[in-house]
C-alpha atoms as a PDB file:
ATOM      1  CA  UNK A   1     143.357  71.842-152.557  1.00  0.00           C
ATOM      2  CA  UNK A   2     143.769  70.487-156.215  1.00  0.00           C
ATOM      3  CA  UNK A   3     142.732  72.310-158.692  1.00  0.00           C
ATOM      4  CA  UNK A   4     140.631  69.806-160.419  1.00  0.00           C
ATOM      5  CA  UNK A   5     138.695  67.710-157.453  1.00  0.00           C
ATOM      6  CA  UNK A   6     136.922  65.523-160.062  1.00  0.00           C
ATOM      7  CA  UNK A   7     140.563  64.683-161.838  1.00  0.00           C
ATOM      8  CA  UNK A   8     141.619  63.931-158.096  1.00  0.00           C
ATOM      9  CA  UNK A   9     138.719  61.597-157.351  1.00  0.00           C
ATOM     10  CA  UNK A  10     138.777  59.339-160.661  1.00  0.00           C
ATOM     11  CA  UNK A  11     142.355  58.679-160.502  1.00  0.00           C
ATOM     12  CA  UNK A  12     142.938  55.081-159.291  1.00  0.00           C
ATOM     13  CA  UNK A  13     145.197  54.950-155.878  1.00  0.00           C
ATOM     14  CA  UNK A  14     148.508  53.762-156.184  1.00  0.00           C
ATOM     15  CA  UNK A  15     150.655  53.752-159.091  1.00  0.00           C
ATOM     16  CA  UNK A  16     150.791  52.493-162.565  1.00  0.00           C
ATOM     17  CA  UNK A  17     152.287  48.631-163.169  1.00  0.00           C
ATOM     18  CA  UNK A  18     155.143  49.583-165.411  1.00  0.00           C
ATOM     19  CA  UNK A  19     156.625  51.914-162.753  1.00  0.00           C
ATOM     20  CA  UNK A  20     155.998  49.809-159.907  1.00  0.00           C
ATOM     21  CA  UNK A  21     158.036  46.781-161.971  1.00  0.00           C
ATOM     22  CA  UNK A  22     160.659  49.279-163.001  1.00  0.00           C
ATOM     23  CA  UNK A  23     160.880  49.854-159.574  1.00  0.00           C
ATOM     24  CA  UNK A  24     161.522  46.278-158.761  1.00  0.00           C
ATOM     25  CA  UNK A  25     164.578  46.237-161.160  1.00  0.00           C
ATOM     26  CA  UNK A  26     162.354  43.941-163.553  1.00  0.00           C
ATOM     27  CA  UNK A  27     163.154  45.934-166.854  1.00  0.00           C
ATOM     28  CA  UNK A  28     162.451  49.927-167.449  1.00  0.00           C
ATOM     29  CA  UNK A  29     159.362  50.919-168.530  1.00  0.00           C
ATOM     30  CA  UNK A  30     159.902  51.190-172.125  1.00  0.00           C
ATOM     31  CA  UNK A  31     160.401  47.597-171.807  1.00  0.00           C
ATOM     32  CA  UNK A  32     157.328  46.919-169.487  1.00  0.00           C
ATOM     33  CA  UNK A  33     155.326  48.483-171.722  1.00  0.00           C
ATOM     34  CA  UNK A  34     156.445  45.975-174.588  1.00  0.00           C
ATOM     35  CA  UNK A  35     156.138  43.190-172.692  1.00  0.00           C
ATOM     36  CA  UNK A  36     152.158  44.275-171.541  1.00  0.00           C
ATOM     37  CA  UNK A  37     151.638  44.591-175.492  1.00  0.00           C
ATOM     38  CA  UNK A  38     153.100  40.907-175.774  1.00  0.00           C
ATOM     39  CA  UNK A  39     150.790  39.445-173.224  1.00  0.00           C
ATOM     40  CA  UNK A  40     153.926  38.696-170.961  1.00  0.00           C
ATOM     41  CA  UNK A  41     152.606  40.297-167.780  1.00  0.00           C
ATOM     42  CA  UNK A  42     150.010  38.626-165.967  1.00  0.00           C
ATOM     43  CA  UNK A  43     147.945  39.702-163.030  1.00  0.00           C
ATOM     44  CA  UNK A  44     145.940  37.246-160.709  1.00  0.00           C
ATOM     45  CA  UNK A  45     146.425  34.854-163.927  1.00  0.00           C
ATOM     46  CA  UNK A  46     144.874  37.502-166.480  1.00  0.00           C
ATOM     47  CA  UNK A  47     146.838  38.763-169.094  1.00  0.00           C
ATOM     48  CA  UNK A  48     147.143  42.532-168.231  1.00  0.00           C
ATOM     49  CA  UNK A  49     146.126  44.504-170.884  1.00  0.00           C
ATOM     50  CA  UNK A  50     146.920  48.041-170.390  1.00  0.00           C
ATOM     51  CA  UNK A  51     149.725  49.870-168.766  1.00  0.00           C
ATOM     52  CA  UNK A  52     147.248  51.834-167.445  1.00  0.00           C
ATOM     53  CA  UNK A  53     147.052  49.509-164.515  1.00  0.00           C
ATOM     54  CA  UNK A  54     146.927  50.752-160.893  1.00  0.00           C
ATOM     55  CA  UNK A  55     148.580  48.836-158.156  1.00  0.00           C
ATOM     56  CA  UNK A  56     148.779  49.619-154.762  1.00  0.00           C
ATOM     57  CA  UNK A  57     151.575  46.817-154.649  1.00  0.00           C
ATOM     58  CA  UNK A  58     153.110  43.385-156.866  1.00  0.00           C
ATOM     59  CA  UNK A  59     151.094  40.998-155.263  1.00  0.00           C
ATOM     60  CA  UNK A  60     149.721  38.636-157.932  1.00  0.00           C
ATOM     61  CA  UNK A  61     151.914  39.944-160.721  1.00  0.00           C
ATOM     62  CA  UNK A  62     153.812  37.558-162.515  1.00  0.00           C
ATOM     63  CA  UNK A  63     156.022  38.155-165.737  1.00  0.00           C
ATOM     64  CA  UNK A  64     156.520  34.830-167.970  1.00  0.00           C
ATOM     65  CA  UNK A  65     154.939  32.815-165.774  1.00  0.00           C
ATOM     66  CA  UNK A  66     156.727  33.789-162.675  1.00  0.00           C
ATOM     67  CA  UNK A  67     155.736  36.026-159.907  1.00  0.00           C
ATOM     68  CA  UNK A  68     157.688  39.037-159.538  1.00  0.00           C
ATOM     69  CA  UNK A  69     159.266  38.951-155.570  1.00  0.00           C
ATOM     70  CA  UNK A  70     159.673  41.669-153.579  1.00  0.00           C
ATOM     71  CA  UNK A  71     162.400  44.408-154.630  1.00  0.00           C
ATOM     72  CA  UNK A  72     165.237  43.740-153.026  1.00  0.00           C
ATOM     73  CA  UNK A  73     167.237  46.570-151.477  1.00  0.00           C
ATOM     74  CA  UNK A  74     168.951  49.416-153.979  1.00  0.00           C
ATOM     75  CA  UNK A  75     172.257  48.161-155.217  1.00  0.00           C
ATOM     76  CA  UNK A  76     174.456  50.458-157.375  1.00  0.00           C
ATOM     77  CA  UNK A  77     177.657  49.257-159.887  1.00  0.00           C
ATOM     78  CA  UNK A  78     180.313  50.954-161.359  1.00  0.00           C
ATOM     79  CA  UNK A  79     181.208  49.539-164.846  1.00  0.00           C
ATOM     80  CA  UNK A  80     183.967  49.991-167.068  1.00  0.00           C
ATOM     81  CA  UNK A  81     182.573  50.456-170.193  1.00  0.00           C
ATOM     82  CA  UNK A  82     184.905  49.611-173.080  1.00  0.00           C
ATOM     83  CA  UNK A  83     184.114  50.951-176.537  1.00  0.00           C
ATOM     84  CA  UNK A  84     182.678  48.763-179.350  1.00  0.00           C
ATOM     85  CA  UNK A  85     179.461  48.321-176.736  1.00  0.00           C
ATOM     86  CA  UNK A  86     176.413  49.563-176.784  1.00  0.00           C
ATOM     87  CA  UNK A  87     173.959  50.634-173.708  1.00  0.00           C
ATOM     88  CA  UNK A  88     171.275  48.156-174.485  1.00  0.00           C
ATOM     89  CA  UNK A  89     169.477  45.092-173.532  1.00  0.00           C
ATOM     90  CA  UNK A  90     169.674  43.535-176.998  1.00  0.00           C
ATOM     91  CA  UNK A  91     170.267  45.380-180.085  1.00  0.00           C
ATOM     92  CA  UNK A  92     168.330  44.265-183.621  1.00  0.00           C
ATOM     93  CA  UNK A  93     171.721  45.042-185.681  1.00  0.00           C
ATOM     94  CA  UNK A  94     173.373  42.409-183.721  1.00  0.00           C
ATOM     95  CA  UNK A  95     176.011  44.768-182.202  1.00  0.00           C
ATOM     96  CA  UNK A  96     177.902  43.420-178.925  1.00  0.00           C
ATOM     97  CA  UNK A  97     176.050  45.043-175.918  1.00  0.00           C
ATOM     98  CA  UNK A  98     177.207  45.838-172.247  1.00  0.00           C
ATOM     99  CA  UNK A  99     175.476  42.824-171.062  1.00  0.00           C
ATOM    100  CA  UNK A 100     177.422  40.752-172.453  1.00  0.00           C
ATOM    101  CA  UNK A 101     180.452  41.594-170.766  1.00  0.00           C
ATOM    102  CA  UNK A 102     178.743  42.337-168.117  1.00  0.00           C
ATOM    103  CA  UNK A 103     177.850  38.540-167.761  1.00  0.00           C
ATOM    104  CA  UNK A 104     181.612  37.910-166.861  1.00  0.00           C
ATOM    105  CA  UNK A 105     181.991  40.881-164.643  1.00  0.00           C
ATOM    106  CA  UNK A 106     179.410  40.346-161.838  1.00  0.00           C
ATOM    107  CA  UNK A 107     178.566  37.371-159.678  1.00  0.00           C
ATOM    108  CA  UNK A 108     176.380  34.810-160.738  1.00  0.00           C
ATOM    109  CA  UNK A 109     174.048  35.917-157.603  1.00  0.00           C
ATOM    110  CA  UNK A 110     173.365  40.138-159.090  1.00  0.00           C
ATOM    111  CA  UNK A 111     170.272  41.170-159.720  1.00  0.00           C
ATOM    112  CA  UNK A 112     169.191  42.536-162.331  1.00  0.00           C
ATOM    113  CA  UNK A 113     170.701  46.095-163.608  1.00  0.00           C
ATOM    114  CA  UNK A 114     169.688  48.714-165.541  1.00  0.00           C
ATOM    115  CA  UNK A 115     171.796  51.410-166.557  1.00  0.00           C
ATOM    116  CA  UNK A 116     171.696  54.835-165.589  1.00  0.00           C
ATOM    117  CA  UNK A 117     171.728  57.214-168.625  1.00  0.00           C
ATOM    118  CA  UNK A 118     173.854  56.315-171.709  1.00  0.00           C
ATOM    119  CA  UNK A 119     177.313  55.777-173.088  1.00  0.00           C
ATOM    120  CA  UNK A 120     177.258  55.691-176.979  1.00  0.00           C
ATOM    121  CA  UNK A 121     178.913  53.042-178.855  1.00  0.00           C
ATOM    122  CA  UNK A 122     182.347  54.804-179.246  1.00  0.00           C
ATOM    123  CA  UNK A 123     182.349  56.093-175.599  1.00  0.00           C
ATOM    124  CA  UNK A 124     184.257  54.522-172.960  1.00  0.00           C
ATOM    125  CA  UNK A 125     184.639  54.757-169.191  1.00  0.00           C
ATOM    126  CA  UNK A 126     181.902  54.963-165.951  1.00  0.00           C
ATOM    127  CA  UNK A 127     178.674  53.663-166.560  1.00  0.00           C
ATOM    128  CA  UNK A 128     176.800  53.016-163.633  1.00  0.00           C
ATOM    129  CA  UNK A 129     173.863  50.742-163.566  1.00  0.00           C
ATOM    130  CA  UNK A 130     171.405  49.447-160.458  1.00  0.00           C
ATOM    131  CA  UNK A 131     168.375  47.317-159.856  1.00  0.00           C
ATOM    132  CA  UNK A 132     166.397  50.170-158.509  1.00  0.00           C
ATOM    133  CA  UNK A 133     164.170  52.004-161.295  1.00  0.00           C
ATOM    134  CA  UNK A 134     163.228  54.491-159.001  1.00  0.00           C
ATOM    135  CA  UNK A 135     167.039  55.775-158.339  1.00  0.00           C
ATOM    136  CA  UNK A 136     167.772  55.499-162.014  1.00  0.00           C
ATOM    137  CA  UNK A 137     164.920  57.547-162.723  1.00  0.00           C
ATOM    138  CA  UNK A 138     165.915  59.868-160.424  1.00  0.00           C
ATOM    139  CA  UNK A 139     169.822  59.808-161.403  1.00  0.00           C
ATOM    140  CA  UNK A 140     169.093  60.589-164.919  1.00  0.00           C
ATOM    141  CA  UNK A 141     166.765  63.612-164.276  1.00  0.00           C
ATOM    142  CA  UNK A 142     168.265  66.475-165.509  1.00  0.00           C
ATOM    143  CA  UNK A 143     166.563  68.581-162.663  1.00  0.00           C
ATOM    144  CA  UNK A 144     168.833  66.162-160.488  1.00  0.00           C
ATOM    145  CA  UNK A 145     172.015  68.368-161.310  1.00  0.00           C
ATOM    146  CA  UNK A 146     174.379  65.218-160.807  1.00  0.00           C
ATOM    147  CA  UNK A 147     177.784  66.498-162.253  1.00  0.00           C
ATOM    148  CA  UNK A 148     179.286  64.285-164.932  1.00  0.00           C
ATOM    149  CA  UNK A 149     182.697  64.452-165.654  1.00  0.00           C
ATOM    150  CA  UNK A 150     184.681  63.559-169.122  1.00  0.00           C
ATOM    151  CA  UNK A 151     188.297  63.632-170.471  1.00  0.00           C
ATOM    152  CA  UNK A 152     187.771  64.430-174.434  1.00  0.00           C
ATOM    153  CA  UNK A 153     191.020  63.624-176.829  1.00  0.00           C
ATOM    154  CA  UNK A 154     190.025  66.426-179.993  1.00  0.00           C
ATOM    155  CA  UNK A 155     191.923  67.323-182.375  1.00  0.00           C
ATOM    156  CA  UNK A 156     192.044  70.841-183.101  1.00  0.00           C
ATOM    157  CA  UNK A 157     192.694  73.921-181.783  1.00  0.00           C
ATOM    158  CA  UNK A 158     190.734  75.586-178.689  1.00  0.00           C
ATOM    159  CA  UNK A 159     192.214  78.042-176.025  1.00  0.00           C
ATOM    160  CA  UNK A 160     191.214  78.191-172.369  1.00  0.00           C
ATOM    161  CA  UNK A 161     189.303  81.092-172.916  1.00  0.00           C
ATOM    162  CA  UNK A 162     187.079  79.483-175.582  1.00  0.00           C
ATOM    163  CA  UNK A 163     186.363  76.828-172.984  1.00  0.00           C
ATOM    164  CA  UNK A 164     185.511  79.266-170.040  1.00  0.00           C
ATOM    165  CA  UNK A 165     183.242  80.669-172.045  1.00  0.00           C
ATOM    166  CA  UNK A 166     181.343  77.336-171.807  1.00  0.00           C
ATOM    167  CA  UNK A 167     180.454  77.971-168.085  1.00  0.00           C
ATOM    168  CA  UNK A 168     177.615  80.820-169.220  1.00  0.00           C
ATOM    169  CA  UNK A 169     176.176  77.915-171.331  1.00  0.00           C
ATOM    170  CA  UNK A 170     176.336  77.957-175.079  1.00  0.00           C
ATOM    171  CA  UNK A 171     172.961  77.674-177.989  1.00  0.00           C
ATOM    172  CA  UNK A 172     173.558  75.570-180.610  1.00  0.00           C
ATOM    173  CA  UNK A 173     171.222  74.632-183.476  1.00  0.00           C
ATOM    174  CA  UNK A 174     168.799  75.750-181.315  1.00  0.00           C
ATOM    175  CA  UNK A 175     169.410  73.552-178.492  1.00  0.00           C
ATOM    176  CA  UNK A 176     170.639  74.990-175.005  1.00  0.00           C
ATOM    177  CA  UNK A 177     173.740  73.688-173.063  1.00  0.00           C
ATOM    178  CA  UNK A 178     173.702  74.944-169.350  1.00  0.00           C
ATOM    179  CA  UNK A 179     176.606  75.398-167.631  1.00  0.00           C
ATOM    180  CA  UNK A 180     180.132  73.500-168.556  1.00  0.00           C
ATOM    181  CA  UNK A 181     183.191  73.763-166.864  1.00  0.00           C
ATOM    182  CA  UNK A 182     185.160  73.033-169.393  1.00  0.00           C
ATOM    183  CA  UNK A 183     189.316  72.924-169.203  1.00  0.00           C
ATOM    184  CA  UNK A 184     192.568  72.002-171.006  1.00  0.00           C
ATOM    185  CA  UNK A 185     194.937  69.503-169.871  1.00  0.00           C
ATOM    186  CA  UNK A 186     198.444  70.531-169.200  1.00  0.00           C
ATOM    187  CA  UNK A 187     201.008  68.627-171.873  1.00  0.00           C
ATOM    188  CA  UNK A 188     198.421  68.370-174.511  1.00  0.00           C
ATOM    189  CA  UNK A 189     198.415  64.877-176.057  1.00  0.00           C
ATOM    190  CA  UNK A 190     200.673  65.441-179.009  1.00  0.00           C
ATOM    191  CA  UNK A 191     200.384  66.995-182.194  1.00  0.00           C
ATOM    192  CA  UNK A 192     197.362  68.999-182.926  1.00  0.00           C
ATOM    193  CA  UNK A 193     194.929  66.752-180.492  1.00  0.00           C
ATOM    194  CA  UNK A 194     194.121  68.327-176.960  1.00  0.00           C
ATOM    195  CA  UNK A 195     193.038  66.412-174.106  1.00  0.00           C
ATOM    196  CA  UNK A 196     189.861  68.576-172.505  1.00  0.00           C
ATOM    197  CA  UNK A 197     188.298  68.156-169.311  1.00  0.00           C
ATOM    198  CA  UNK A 198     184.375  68.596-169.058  1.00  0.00           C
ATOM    199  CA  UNK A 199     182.117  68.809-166.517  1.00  0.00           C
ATOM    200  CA  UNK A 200     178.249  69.121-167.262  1.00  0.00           C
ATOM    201  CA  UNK A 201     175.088  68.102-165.446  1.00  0.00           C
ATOM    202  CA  UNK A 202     172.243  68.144-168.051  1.00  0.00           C
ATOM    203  CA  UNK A 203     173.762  65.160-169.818  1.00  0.00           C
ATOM    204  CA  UNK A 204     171.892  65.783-172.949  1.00  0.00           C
ATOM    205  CA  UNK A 205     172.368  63.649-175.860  1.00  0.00           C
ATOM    206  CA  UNK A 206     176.129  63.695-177.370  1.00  0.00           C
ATOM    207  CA  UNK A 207     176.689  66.856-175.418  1.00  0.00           C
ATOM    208  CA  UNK A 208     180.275  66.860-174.930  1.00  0.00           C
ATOM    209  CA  UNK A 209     180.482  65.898-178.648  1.00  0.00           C
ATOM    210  CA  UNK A 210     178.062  68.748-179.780  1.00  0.00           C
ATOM    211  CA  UNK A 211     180.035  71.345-177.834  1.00  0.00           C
ATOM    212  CA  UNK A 212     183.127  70.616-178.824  1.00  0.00           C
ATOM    213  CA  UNK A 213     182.555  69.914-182.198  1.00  0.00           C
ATOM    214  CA  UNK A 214     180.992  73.500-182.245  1.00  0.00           C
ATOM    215  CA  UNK A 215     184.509  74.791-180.789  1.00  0.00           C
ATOM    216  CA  UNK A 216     185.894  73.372-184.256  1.00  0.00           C
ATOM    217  CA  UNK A 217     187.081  70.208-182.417  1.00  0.00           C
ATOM    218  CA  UNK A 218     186.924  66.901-183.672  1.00  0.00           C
ATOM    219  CA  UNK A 219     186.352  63.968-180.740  1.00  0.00           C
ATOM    220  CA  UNK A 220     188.508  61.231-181.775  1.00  0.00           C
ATOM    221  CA  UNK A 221     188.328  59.583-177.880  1.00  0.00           C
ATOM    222  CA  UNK A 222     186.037  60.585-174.919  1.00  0.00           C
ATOM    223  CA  UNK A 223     185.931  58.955-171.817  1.00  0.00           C
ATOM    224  CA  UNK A 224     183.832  59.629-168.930  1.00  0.00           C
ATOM    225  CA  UNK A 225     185.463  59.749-165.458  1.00  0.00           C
ATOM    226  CA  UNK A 226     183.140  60.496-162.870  1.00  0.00           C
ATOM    227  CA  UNK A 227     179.279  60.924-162.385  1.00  0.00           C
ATOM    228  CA  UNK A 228     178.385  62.611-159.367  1.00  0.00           C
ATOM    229  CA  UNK A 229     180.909  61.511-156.061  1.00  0.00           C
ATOM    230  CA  UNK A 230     181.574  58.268-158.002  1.00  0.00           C
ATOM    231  CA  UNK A 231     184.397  58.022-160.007  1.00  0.00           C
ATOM    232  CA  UNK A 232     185.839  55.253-162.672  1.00  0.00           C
ATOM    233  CA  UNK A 233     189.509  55.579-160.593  1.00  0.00           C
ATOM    234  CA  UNK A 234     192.126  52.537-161.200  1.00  0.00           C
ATOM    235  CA  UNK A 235     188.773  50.020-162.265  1.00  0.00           C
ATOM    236  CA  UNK A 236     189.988  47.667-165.146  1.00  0.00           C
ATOM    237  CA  UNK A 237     187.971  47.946-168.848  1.00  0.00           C
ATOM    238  CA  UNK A 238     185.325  46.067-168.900  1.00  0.00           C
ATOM    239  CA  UNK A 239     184.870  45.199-164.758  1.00  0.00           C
ATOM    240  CA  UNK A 240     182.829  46.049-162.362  1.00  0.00           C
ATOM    241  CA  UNK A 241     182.199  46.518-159.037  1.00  0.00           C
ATOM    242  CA  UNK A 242     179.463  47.028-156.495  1.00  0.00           C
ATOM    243  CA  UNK A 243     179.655  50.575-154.580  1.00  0.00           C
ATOM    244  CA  UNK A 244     179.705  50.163-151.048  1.00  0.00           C
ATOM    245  CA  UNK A 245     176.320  50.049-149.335  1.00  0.00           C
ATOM    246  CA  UNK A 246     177.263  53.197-147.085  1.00  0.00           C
ATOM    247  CA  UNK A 247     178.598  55.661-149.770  1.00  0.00           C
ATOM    248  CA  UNK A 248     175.919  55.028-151.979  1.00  0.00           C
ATOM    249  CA  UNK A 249     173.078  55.452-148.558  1.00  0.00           C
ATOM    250  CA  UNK A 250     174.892  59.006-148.367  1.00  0.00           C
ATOM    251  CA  UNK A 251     174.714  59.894-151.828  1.00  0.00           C
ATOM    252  CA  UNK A 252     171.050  59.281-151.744  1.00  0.00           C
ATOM    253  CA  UNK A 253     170.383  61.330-149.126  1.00  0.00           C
ATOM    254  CA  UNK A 254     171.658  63.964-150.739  1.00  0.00           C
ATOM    255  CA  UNK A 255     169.262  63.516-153.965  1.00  0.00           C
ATOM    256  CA  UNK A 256     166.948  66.253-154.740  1.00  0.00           C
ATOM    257  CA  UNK A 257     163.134  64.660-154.534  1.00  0.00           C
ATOM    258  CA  UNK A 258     161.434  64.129-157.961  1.00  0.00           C
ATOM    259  CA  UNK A 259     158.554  66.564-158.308  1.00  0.00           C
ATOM    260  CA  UNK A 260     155.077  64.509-158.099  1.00  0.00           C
END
């Protein structure tokens, strides 16, 4: 029984237009929002003027003009990421973004992809990105536990011991890290620089960087390798290429339902 009937009752059925279009791989909802403040997103021909808009589905909904079709199945891509990119739609500084090399990696027939979490500008390696805003949503939830793995080239000096450590979690400037499993590479990678293996699943914000820089490292490459079964493997900077409809069905199914 909820615990607030008349909170129950007033609320609209169905959901609210921005996550509904995110859903549809039409933009994320940051952007939906913007685009609802521009008087882009139309409804039955009137200009929608609040996300605050309950749908039960898209029909009548049109963005610039044209009506948004139905969302086509989920589709997930694995993407090089080279550095010198950033993870954006369009950035106001001008700076190159994965789009467009994206626009020579796919086929001319892709839908259109939204990223899943982040690579900064000087990281490199698997970024994965999909039309479906409800399995990006759901990807990047921290509560989703998805391991993401990264090699780190620091220079410095760090035993394996220090990095162990890392698997109780670590507090610093008064944010907390959950568990790492954090390791050294055999061979090292000449001179004082140390290639480190990391594995986290919070994926906070420049958390391999934080961490290691708190170890008295200094991150001079980082490239991530993996995020959950999906790893970068043999792919070719700055290419791409769809994951197979049946190991990305299984991975699904294996996703932990976002509260509601």
């Amino acid at each position: 029984m909820p615990t607030n009937p008349k909170q129950s009752e007033d609320r609209p059925e169905g959901d609210r237009i921005a996550k509904l279009l995110a859903r549809a791989g039409v933009a994320s909802r940051r952007e939906i929002e913007r685009m609802i403040a521009d008087g882009r997103i139309t409804l039955n021909d009137k200009v929608v003027e609040t996300p605050a808009t309950f749908l039960t589905s898209l029909q009548g909904v049109a963005v610039d003009g044209k009506p948004v079709a139905k969302p086509e199945p989920a589709q997930l891509y694995a993407f090089h990421k080279p550095t010198g990119l950033i993870t954006a739609e369009r950035d106001p500084a001008g700076r190159a973004t994965i789009y467009a090399a994206l626009r020579n990696a796919l086929p001319k027939d892709t839908p259109r992809l939204m990223p899943i979490g982040r690579l900064d500008l000087n990281t490199e390696g698997l970024l994965l990105l999909t039309n479906d805003g409800g399995l990006k949503r759901q990807m990047e939830l921290p509560s989703s536990g998805i391991p993401r793995t990264y090699r780190a080239r620091a220079f410095g000096d760090v035993s394996q011991e220090q990095l162990e450590a890392l698997i109780e979690g670590v507090e610093i400037d008064g944010v907390r890290y959950g568990s790492i499993d954090a390791n050294l590479e055999r061979g090292g990678a000449g001179g004082k620089n140390q290639w480190v293996e990391m594995t986290i699943t919070e994926g906070k914000n420049r958390e391999v960087r934080r961490v290691l820089e708190y170890l008295g490292l200094k991150v001079n490459r980082l490239i991530r390798t993996a995020y959950g079964p999906f790893g970068l493997g043999d792919l070719p900077r700055g290419q791409a290429v769809r994951i197979r409809k049946g190991d990305l069905d299984r991975f699904v199914s294996t996703l932990k339902r976002p509260a509601k």
